[in-house]
N, C-alpha and C. Protein backbone atom coordinates (compact mmCIF):
# COMPACT_ATOMS: atom_id res chain seq x y z
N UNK A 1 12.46 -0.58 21.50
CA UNK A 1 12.37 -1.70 20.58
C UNK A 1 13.79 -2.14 20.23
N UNK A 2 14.02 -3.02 20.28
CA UNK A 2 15.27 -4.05 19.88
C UNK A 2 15.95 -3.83 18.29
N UNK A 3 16.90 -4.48 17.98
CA UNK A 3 17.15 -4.14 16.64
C UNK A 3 16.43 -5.33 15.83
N UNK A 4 16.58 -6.47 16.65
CA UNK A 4 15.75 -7.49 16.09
C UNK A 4 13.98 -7.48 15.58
N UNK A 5 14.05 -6.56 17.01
CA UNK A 5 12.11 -6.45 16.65
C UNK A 5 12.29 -5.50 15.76
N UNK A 6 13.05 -4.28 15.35
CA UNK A 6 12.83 -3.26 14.23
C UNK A 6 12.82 -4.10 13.13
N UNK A 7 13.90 -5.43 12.96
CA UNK A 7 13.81 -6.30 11.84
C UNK A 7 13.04 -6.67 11.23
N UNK A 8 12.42 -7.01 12.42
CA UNK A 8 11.04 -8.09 12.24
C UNK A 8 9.61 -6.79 11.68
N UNK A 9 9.53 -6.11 12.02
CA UNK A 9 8.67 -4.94 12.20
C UNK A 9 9.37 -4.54 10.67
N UNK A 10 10.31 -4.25 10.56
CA UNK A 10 10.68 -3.30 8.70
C UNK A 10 9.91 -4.38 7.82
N UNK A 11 10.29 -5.77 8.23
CA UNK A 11 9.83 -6.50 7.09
C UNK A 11 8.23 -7.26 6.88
N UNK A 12 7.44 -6.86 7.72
CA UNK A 12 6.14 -6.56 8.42
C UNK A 12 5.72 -5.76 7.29
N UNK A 13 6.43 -4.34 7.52
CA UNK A 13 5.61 -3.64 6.51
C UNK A 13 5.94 -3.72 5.54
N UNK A 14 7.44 -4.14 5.12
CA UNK A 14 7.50 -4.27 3.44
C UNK A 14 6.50 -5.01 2.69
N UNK A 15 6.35 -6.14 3.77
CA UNK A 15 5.61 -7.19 2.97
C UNK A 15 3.88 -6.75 2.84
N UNK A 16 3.56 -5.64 3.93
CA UNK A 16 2.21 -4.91 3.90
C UNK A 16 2.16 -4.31 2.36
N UNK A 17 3.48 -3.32 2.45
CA UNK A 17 3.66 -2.35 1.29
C UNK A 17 3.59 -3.51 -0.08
N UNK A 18 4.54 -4.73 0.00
CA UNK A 18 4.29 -5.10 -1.49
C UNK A 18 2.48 -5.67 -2.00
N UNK A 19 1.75 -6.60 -0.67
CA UNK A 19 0.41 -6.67 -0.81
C UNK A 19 0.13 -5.06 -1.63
N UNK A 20 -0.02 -3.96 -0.79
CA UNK A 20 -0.92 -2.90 -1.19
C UNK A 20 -0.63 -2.55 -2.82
N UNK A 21 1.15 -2.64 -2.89
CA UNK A 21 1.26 -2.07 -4.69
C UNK A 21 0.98 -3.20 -5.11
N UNK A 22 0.45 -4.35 -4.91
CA UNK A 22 -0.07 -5.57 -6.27
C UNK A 22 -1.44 -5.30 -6.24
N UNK A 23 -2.29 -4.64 -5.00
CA UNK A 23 -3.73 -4.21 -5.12
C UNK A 23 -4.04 -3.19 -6.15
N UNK A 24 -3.08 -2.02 -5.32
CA UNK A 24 -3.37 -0.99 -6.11
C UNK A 24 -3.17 -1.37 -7.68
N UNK A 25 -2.08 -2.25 -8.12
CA UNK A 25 -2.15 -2.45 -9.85
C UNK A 25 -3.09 -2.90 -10.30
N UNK A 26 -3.54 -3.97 -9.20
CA UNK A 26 -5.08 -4.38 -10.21
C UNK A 26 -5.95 -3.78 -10.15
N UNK A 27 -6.48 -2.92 -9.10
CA UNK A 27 -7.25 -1.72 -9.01
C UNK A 27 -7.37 -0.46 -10.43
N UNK A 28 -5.93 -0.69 -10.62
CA UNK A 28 -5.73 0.27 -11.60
C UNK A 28 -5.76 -0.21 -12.86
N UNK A 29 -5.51 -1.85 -13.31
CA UNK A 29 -6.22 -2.03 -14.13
C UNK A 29 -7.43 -2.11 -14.71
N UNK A 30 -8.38 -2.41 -13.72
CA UNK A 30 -9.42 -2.70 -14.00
C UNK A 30 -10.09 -1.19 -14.07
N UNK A 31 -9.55 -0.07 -13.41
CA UNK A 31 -10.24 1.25 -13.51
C UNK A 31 -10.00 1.67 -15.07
N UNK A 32 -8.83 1.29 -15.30
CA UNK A 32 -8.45 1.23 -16.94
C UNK A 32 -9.46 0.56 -18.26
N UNK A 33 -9.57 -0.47 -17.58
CA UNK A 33 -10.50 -1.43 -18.16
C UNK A 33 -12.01 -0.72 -18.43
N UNK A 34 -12.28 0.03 -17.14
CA UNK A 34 -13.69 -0.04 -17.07
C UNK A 34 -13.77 1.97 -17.56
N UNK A 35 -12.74 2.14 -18.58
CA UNK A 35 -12.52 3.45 -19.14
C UNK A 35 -12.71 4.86 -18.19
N UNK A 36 -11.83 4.13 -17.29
CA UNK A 36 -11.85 5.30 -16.29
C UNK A 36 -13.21 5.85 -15.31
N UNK A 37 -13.94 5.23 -15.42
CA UNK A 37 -15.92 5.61 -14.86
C UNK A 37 -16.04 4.89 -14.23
N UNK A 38 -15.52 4.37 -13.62
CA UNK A 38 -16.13 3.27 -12.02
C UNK A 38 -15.35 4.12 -11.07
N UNK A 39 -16.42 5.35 -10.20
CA UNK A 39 -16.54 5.94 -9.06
C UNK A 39 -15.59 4.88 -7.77
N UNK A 40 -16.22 3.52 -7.80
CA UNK A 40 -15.81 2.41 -6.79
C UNK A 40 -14.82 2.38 -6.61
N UNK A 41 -14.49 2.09 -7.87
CA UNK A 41 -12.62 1.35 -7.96
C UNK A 41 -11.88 2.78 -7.85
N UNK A 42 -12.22 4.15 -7.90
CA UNK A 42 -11.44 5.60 -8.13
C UNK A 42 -11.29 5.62 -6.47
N UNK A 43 -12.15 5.31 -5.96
CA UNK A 43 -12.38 5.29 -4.08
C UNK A 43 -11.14 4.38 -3.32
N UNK A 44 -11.72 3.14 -3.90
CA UNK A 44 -10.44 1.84 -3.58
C UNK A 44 -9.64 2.21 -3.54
N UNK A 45 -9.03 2.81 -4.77
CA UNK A 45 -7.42 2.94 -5.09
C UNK A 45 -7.13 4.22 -4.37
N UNK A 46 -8.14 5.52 -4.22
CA UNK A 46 -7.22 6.10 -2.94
C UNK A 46 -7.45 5.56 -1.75
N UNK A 47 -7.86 5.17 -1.55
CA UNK A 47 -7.95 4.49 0.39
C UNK A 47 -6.82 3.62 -0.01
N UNK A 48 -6.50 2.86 -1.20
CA UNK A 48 -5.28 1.73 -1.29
C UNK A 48 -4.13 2.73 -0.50
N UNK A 49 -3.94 3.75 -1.87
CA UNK A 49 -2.86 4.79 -1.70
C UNK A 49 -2.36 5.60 -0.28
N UNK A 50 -3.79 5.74 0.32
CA UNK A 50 -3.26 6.52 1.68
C UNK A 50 -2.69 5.55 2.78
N UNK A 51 -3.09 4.07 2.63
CA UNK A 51 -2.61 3.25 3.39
C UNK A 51 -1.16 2.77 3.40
N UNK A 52 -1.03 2.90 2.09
CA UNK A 52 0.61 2.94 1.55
C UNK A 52 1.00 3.78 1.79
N UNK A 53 1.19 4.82 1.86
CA UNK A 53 1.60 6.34 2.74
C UNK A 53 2.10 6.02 3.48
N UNK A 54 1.01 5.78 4.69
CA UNK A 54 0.97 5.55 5.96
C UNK A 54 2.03 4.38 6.54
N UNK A 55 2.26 3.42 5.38
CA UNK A 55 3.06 2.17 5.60
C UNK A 55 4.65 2.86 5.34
N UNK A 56 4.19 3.75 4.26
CA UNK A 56 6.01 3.96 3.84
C UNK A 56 6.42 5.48 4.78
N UNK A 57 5.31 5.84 5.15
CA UNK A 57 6.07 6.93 6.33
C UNK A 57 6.70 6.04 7.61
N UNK A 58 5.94 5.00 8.10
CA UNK A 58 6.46 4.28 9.14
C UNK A 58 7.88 3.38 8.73
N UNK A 59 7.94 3.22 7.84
CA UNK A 59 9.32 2.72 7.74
C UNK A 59 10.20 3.28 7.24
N UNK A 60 9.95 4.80 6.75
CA UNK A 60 11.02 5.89 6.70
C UNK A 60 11.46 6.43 8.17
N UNK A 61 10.27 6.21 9.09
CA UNK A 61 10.58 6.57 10.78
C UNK A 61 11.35 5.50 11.43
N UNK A 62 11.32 4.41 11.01
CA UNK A 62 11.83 3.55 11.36
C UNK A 62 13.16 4.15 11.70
N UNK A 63 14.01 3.82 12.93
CA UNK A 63 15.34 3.88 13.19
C UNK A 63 16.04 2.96 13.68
């Protein structure tokens, strides 16, 4: 991969990673909201979380 395509590719996922942390906040508000007892939204927000993982391990591999 090029340095250009790593460019293009880092900022790919940043922009993945900032989508997922504006999900996960509203996720987490509304789990707030709904006093912590919506099973749904407790699910969402880890599947949010592991996807963000997954985004910020790849651009810590990034070289």
């Amino acid at each position: 991969m090029s340095e250009e395509e790593k460019g293009t590719h880092f900022l790919e996922l940043i922009d993945k990673q900032n989508n997922l942390q504006w999900k996960i906040t509203m996720k987490l508000t509304a789990l707030i909201n709904s006093k912590w007892t919506s099973p749904e939204l407790q699910k969402e927000i880890e599947l949010l979380v592991q996807s963000h993982s997954k985004i910020t391990n790849e651009i810590n591999s990034l070289e």
